[in-house]
C-alpha atoms as a PDB file:
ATOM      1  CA  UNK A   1       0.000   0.000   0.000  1.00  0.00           C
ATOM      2  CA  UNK A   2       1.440   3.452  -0.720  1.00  0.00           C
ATOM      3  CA  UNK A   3       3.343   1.902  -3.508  1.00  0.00           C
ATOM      4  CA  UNK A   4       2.946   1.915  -7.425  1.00  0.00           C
ATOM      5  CA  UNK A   5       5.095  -0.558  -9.511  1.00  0.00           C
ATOM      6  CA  UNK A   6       5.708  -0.461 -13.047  1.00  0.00           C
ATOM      7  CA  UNK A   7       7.404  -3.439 -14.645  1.00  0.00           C
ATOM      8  CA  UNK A   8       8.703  -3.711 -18.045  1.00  0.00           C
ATOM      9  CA  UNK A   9      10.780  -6.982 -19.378  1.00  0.00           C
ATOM     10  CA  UNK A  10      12.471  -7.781 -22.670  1.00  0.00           C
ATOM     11  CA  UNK A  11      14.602 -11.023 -23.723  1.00  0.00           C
ATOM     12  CA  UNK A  12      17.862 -10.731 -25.673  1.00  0.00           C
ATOM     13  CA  UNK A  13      19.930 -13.714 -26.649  1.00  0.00           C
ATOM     14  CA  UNK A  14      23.945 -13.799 -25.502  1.00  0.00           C
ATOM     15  CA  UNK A  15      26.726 -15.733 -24.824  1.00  0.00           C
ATOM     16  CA  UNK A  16      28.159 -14.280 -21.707  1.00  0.00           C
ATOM     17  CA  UNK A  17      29.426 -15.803 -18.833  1.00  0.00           C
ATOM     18  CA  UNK A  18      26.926 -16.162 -15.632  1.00  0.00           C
ATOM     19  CA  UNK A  19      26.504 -13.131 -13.585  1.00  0.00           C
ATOM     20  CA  UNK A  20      23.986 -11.159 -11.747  1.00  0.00           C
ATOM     21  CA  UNK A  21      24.122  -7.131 -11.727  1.00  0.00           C
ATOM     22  CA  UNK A  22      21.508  -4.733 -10.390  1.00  0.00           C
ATOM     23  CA  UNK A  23      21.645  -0.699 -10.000  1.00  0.00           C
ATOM     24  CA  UNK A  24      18.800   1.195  -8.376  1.00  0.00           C
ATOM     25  CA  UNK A  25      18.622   4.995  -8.704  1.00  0.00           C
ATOM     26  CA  UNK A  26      16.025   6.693  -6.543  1.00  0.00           C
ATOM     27  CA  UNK A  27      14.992  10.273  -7.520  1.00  0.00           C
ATOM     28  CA  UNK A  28      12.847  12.793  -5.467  1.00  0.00           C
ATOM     29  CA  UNK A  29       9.905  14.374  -7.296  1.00  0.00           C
ATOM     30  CA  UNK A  30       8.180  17.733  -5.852  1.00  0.00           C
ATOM     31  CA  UNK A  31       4.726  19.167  -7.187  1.00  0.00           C
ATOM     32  CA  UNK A  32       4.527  21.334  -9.710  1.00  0.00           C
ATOM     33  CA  UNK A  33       3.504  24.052  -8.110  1.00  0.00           C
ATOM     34  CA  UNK A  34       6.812  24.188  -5.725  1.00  0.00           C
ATOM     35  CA  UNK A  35       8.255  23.760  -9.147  1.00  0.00           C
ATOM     36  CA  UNK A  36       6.920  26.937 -10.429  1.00  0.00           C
ATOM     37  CA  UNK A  37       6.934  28.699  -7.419  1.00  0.00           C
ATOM     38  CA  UNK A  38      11.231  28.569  -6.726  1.00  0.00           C
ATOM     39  CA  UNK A  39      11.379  28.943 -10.159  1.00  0.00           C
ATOM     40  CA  UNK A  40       9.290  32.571 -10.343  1.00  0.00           C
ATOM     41  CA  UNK A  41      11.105  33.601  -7.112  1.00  0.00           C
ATOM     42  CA  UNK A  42      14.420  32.769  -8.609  1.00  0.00           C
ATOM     43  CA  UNK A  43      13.682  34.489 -12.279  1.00  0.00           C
ATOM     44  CA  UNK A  44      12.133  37.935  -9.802  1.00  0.00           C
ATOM     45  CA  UNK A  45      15.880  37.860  -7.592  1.00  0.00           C
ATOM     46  CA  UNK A  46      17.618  37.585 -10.919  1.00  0.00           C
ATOM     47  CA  UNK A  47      15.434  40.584 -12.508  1.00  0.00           C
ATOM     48  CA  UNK A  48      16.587  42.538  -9.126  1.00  0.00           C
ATOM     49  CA  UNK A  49      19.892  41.853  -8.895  1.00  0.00           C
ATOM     50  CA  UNK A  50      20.345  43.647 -12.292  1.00  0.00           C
ATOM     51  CA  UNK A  51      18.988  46.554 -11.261  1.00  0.00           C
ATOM     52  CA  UNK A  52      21.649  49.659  -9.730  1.00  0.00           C
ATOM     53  CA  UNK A  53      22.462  49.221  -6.365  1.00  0.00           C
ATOM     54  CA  UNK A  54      22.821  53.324  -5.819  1.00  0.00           C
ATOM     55  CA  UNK A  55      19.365  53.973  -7.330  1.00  0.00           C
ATOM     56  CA  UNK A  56      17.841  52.211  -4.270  1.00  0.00           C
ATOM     57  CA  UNK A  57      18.968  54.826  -2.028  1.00  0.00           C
ATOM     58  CA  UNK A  58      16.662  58.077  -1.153  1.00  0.00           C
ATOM     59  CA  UNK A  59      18.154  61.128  -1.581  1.00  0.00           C
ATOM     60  CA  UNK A  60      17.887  63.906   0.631  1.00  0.00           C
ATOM     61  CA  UNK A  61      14.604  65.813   0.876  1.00  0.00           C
ATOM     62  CA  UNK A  62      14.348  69.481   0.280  1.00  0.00           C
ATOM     63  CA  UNK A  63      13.569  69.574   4.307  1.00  0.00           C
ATOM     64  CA  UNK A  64      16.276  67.851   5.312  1.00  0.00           C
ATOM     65  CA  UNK A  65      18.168  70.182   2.882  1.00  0.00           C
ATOM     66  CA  UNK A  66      16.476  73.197   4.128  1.00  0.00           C
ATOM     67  CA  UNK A  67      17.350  72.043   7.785  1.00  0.00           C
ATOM     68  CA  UNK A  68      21.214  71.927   6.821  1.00  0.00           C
ATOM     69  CA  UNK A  69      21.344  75.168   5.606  1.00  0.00           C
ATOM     70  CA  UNK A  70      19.376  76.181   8.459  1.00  0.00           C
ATOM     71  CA  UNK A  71      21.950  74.707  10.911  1.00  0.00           C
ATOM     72  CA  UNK A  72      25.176  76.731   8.701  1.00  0.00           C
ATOM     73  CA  UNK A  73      23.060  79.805  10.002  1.00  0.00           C
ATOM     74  CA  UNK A  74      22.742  79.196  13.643  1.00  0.00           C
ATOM     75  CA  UNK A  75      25.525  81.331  14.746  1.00  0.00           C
ATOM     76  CA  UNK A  76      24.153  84.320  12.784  1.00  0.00           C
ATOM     77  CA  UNK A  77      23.251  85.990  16.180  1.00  0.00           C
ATOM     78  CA  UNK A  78      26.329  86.537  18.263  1.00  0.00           C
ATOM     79  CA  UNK A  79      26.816  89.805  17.180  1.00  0.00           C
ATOM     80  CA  UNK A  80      24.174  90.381  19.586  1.00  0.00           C
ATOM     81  CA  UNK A  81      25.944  88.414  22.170  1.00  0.00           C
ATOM     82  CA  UNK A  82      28.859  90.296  21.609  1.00  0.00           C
ATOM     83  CA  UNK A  83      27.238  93.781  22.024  1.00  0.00           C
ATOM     84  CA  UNK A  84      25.645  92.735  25.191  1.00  0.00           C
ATOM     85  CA  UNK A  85      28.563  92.184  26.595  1.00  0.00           C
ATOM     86  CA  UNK A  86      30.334  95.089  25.374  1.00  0.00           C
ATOM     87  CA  UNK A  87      27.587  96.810  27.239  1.00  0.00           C
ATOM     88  CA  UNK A  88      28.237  94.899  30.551  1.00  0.00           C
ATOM     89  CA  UNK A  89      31.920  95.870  30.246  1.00  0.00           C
ATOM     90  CA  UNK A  90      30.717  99.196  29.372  1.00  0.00           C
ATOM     91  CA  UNK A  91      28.988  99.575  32.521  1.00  0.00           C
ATOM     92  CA  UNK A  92      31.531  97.477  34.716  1.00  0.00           C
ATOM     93  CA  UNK A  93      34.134  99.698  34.065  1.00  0.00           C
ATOM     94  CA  UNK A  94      32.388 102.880  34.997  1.00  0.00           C
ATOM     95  CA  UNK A  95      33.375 104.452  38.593  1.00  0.00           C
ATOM     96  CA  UNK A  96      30.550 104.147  40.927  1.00  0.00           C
ATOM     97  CA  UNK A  97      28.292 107.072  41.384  1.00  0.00           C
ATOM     98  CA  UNK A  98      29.250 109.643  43.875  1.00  0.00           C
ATOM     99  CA  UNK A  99      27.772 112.815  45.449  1.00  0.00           C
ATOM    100  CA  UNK A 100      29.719 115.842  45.044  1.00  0.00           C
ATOM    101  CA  UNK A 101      29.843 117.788  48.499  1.00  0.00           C
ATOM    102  CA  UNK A 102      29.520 121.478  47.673  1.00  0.00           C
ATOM    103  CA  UNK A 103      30.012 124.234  50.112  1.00  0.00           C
ATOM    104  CA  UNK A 104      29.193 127.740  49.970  1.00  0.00           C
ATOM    105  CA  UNK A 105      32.558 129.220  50.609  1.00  0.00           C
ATOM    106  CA  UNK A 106      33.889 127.530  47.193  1.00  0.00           C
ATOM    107  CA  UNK A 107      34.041 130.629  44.531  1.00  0.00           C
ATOM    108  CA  UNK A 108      32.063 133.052  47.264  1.00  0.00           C
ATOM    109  CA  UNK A 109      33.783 136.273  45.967  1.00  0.00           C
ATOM    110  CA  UNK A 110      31.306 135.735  43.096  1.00  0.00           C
ATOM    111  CA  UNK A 111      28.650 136.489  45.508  1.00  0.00           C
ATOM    112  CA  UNK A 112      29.744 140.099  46.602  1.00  0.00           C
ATOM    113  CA  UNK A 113      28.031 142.556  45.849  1.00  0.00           C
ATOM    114  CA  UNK A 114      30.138 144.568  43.098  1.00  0.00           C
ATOM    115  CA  UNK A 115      29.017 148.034  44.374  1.00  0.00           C
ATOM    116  CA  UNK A 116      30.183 147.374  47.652  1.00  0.00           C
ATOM    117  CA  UNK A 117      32.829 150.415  47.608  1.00  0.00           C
ATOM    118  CA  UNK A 118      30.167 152.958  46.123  1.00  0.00           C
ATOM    119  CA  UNK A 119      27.540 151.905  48.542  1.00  0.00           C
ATOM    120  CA  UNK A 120      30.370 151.905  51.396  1.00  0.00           C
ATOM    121  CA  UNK A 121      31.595 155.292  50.231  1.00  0.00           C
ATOM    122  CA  UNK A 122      28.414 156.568  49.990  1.00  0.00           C
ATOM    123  CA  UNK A 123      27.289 155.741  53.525  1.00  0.00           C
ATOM    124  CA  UNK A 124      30.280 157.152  54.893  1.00  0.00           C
ATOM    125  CA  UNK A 125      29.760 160.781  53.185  1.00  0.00           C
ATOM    126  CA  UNK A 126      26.438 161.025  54.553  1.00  0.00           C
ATOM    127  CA  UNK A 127      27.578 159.838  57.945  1.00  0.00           C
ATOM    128  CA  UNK A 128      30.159 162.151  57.675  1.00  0.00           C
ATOM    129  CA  UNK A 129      28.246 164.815  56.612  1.00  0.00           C
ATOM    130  CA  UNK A 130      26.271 164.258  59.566  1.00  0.00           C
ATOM    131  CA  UNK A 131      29.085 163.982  61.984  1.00  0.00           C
ATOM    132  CA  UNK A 132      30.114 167.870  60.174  1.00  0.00           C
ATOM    133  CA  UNK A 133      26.725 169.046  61.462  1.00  0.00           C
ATOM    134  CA  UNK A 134      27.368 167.535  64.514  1.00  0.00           C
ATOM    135  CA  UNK A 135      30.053 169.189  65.480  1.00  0.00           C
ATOM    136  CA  UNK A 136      28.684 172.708  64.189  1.00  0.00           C
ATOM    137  CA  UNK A 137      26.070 172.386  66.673  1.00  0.00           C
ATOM    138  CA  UNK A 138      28.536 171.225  69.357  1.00  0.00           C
ATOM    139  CA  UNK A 139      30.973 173.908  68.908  1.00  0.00           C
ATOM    140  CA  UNK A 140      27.740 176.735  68.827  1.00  0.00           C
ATOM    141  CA  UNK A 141      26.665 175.269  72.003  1.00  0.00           C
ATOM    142  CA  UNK A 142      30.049 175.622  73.353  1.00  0.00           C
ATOM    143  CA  UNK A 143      30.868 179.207  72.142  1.00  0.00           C
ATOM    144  CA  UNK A 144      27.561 179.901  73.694  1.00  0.00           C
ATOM    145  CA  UNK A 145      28.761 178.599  76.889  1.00  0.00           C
ATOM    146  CA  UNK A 146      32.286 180.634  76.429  1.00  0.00           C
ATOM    147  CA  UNK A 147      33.839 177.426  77.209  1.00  0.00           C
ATOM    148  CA  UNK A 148      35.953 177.049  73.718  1.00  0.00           C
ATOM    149  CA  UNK A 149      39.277 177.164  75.726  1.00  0.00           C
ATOM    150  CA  UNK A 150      38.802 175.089  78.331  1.00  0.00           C
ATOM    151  CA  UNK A 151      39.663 171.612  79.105  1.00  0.00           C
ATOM    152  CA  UNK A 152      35.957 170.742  79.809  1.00  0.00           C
ATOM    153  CA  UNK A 153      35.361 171.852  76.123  1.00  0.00           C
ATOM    154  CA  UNK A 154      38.582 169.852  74.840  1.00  0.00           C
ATOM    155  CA  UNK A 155      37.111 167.192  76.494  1.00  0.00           C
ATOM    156  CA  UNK A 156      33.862 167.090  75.186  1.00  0.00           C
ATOM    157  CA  UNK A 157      34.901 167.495  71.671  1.00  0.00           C
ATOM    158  CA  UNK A 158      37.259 164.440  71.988  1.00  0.00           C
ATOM    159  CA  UNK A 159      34.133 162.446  73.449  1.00  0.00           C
ATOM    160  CA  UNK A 160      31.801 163.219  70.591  1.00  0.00           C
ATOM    161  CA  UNK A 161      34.570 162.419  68.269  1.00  0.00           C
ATOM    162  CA  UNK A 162      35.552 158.708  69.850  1.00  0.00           C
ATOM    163  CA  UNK A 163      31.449 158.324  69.615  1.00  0.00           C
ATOM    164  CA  UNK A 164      31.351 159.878  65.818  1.00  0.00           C
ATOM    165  CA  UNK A 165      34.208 157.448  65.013  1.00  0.00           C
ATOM    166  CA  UNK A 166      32.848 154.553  66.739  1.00  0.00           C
ATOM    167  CA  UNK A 167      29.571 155.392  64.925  1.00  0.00           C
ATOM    168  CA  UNK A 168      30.877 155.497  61.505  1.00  0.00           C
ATOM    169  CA  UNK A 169      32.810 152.210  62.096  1.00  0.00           C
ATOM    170  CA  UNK A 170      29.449 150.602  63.551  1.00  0.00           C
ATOM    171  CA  UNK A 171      27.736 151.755  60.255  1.00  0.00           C
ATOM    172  CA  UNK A 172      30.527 150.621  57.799  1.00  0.00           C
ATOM    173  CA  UNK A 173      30.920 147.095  59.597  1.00  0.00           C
ATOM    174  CA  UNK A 174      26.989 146.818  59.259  1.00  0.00           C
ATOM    175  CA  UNK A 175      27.030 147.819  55.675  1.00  0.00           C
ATOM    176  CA  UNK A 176      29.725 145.001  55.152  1.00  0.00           C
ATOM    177  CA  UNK A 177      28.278 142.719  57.016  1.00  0.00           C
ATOM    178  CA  UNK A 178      25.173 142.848  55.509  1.00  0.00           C
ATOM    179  CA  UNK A 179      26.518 142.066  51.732  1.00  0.00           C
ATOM    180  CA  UNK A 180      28.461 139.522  53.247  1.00  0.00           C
ATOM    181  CA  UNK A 181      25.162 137.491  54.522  1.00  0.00           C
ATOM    182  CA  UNK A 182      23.567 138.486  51.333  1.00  0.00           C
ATOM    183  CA  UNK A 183      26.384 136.484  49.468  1.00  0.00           C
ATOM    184  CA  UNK A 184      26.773 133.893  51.937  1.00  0.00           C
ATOM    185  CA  UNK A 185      23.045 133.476  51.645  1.00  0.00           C
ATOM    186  CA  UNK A 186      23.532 133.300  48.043  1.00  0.00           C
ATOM    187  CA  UNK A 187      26.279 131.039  47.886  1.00  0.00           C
ATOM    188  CA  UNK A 188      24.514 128.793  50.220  1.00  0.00           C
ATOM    189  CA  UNK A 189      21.763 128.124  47.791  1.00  0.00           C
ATOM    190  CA  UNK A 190      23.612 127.529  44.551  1.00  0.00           C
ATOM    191  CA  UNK A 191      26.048 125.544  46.842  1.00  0.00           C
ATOM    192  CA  UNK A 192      22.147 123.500  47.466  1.00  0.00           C
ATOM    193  CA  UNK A 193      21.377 123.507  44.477  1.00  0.00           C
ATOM    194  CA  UNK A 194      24.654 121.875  43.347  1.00  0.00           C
ATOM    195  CA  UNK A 195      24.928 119.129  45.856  1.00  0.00           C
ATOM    196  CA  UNK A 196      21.098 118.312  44.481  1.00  0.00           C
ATOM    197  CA  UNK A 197      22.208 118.712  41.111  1.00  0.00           C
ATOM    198  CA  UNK A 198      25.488 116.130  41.811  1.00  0.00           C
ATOM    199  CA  UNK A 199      22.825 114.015  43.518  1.00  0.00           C
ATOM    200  CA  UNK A 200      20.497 113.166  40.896  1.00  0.00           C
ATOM    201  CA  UNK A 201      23.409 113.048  38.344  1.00  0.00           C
ATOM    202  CA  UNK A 202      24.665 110.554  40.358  1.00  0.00           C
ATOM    203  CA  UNK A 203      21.072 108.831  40.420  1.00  0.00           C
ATOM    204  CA  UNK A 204      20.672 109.046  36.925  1.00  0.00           C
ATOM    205  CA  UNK A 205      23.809 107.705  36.173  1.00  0.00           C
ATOM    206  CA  UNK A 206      23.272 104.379  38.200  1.00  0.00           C
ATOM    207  CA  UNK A 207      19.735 103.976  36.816  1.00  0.00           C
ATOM    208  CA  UNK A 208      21.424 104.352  32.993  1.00  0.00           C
ATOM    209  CA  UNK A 209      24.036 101.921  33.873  1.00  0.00           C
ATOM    210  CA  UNK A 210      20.736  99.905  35.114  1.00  0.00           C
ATOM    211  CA  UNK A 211      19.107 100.520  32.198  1.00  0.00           C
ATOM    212  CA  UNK A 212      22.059  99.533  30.068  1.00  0.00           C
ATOM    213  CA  UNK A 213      22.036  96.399  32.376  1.00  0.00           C
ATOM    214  CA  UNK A 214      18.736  95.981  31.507  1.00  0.00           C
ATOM    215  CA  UNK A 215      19.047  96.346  27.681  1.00  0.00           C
ATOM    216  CA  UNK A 216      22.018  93.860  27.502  1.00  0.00           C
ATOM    217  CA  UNK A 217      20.082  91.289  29.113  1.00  0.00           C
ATOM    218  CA  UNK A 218      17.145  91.980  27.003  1.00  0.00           C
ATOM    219  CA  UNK A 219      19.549  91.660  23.896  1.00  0.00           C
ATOM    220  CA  UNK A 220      20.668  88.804  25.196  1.00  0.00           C
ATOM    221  CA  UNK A 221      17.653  87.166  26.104  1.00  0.00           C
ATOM    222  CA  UNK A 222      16.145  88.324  22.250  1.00  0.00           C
ATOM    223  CA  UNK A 223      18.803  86.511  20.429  1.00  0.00           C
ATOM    224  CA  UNK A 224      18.994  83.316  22.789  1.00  0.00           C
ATOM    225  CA  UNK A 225      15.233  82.867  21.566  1.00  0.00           C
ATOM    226  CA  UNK A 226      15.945  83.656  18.266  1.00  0.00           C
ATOM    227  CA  UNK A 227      18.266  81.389  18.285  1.00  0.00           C
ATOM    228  CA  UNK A 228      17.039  78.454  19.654  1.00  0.00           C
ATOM    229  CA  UNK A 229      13.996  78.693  17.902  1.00  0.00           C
ATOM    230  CA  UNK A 230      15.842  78.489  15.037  1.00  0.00           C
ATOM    231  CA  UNK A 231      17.005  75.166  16.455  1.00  0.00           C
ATOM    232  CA  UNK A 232      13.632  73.796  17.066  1.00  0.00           C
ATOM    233  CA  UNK A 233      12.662  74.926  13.471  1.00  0.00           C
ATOM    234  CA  UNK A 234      15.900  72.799  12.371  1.00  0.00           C
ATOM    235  CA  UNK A 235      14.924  69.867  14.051  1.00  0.00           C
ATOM    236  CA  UNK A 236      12.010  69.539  12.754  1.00  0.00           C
ATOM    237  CA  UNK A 237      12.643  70.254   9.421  1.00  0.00           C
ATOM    238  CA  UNK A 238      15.439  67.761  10.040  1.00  0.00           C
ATOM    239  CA  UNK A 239      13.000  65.271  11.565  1.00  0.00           C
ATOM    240  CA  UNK A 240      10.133  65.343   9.042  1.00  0.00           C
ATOM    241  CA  UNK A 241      12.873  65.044   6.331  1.00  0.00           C
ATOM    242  CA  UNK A 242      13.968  62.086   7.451  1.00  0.00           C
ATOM    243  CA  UNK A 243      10.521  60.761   7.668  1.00  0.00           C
ATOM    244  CA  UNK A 244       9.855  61.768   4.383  1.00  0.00           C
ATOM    245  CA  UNK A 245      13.404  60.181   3.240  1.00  0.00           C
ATOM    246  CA  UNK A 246      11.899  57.206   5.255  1.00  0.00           C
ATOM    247  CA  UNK A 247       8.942  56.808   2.940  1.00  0.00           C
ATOM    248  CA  UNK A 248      10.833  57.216   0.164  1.00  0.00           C
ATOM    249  CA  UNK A 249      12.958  54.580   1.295  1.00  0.00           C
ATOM    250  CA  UNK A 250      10.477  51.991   1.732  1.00  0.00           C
ATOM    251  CA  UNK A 251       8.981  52.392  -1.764  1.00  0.00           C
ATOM    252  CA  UNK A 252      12.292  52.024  -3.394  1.00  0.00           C
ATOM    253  CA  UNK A 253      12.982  48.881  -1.612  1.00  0.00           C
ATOM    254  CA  UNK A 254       8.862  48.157  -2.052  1.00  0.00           C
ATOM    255  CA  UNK A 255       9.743  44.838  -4.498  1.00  0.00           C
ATOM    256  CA  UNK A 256      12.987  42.969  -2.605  1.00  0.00           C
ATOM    257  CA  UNK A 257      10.639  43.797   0.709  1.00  0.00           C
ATOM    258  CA  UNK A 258       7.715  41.572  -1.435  1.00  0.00           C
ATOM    259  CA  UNK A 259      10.468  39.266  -2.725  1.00  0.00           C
ATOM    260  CA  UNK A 260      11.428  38.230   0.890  1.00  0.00           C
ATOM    261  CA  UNK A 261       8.323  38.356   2.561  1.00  0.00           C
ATOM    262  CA  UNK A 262       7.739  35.609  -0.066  1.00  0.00           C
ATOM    263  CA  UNK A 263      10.609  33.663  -0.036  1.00  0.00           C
ATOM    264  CA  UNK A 264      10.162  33.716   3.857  1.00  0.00           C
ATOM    265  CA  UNK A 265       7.027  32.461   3.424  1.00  0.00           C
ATOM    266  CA  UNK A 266       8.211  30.145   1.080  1.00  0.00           C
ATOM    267  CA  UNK A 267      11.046  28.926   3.390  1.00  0.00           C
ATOM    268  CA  UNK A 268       8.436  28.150   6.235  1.00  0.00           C
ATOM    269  CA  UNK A 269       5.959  26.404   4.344  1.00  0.00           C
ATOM    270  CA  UNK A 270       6.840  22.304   5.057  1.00  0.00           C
ATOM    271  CA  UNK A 271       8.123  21.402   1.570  1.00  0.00           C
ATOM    272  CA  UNK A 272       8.994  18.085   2.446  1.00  0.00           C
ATOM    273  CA  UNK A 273       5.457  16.874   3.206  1.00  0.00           C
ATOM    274  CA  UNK A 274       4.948  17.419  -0.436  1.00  0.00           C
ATOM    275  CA  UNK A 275       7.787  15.960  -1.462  1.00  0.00           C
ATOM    276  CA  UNK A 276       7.910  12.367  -3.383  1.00  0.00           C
ATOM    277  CA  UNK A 277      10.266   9.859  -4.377  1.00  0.00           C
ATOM    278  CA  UNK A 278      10.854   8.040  -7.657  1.00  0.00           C
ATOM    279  CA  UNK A 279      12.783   4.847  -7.859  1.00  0.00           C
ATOM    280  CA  UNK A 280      14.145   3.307 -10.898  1.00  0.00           C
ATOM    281  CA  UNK A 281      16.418   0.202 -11.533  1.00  0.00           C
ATOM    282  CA  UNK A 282      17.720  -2.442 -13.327  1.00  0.00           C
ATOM    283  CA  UNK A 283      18.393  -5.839 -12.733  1.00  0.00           C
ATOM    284  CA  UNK A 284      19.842  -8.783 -15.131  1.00  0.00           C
ATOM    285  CA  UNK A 285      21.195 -12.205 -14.948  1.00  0.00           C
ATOM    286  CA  UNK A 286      22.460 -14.304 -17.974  1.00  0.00           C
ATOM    287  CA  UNK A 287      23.261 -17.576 -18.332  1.00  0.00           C
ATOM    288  CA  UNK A 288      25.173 -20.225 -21.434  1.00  0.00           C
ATOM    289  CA  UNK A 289      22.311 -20.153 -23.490  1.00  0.00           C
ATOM    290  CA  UNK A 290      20.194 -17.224 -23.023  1.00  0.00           C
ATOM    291  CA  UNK A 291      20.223 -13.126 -20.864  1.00  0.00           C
ATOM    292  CA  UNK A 292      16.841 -11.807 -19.337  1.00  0.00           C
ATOM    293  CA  UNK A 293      16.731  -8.134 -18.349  1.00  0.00           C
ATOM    294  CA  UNK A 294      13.779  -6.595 -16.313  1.00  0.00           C
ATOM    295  CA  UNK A 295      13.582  -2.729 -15.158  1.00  0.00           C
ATOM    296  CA  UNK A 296      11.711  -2.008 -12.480  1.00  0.00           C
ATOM    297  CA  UNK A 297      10.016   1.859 -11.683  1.00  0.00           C
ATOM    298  CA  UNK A 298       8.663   2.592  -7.936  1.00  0.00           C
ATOM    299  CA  UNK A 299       7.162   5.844  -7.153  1.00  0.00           C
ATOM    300  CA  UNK A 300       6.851   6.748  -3.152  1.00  0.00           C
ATOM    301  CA  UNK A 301       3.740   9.440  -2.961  1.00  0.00           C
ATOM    302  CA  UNK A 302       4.284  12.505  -0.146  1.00  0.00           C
ATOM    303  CA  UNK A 303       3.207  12.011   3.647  1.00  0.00           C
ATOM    304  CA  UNK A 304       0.624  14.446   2.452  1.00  0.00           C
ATOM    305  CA  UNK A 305      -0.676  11.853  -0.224  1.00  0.00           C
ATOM    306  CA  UNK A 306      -0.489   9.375   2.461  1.00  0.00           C
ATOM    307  CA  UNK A 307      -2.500  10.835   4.853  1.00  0.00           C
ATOM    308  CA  UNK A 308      -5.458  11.411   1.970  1.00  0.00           C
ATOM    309  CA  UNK A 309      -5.247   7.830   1.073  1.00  0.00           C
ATOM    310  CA  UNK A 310      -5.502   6.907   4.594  1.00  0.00           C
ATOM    311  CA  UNK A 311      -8.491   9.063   5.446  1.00  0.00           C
ATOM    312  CA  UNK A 312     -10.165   7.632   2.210  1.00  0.00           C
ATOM    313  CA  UNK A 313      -9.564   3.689   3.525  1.00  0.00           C
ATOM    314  CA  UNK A 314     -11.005   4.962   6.500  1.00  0.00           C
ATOM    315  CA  UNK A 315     -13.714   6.465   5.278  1.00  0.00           C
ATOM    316  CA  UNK A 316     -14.101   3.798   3.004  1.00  0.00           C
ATOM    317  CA  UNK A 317     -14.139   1.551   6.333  1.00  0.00           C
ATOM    318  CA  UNK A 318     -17.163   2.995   7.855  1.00  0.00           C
ATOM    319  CA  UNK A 319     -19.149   3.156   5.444  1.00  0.00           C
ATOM    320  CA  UNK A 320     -18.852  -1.003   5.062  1.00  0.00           C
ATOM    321  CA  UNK A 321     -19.835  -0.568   8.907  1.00  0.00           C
ATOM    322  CA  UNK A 322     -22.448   1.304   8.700  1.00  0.00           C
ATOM    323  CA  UNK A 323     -24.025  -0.975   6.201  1.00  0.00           C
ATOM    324  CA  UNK A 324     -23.659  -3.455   8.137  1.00  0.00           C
END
């Protein structure tokens, strides 16, 4: 069972000694459609294989070109960096803001008053003119009196003189006096109004250096975002390039991906349970008189056959059963 014999036979006549020889050959046999099937896989790899190697290969995309001259530019923006800190240099270099302490003696001989001497003069001829008159009176009250030689009239006359000196001294040091305050007074207030005026210079000038603290940062911080979101727009240029290059990738290697999905498959699929055997010999023997030679063909089917021929004796089986 499982077996099919052929036999053929066919008498010659010789003259040969006695002897006996027999070769066997046995030969497996597949289906045809394995037959065709590694044949069409092998004539598709052969197709492929002529094909250029380089032409399987996916360029660049224009985004992943884009992103590359993108990335040459990234440094475009350190001038910034640079002037920022030129700036902080600037402004570390600078002395720290002082107050100027101004007093009102410094230059106070601007102050005077420049009519002093005509307004000293002046007050002195009237006072003097009034001391003349003074002693008119004094010396008609004394000739009245008949006391012009006398010691009590020397006397007298040198007392309203030490009190007409004393007076005219009183009234020049109060004149002078006076314009002295006024200038002092003066001087005191633009003497203010310089110490105010060093004080807010000095206030200004630490909130500019601020300010240029400020600004340097800010330029800083500008071309930091600038630049890095000329990074992010890099990467993903970059990225969706290389997605893109991706796809292109896979559709250029589209038919060897097919060709080994199915010769994977191929590999996998249990070739030997279709697979057959074929058996051919020969056999002879001869004697004095006469040769005989007889060849012999077996063919083995597949397990696969096997099983079907099985499960058709079985079936066959129970269906003598049944009519039983």
């Amino acid at each position: 069972m499982g077996k099919k014999k052929t036999k053929t036979s066919s008498n010659s006549a010789s003259t040969t000694a006695s002897s006996a020889a027999e070769r066997m050959v046995t030969t497996p046999t597949n289906p045809q459609w394995v037959t065709d099937s590694v044949q069409g896989l092998s004539g598709r790899m052969s197709q492929l294989g002529q094909i250029d190697p380089y032409s399987l290969v996916a360029p660049l995309t224009g985004l992943e070109q884009q992103a590359a001259q993108g990335a040459a530019n990234l440094g475009r923006y350190g001038f910034a960096y640079d002037e920022a800190a030129d700036w902080i240099r600037g402004v570390a270099a600078q002395d720290a803001p002082s107050v100027q302490a101004a007093s009102l003696l410094d230059g106070i001989e601007a102050y005077y008053n420049p009519y002093r001497t005509q307004v000293v003069d002046a007050a002195t001829a009237d006072f003097d003119a009034d001391a003349g008159r003074t002693r008119a009176t004094q010396a008609l009250s004394l000739a009245g009196q008949g006391a012009f030689g006398g010691s009590g009239a020397a006397l007298t006359r040198s007392l309203t003189e030490g009190e007409l000196a004393r007076a005219r001294n009183a009234q020049v040091s109060n004149l002078l006096a006076g314009m002295f305050n006024t200038s002092a007074d003066l001087a005191s207030q633009d003497a203010d109004r310089r110490q105010q005026a060093s004080t807010q210079n000095a206030q200004l000038a630490a909130q500019s250096a601020a300010l240029r603290l400020q600004a340097a940062n800010s330029l800083a911080g500008l071309a930091g975002s600038r630049a890095a979101s000329d990074r992010d727009d890099v990467a993903a240029q970059a990225a969706l390039g290389v997605q893109a290059r991706g796809v292109d990738q896979a559709y250029r290697l589209a038919p060897y991906t097919a060709l080994n999905s199915q010769a994977d498959i191929m590999a996998k699929l249990p070739l030997e349970l279709f697979r057959g055997t074929t058996t051919e010999g020969t056999s002879s023997s001869s004697s004095n008189t006469n040769a005989s030679s007889t060849g012999t063909s077996t063919e083995t089917p597949s397990f696969l056959d096997s099983l079907v021929q099985i499960a058709n004796i079985g079936g066959a089986v129970t269906g003598i059963k049944n009519s039983w």
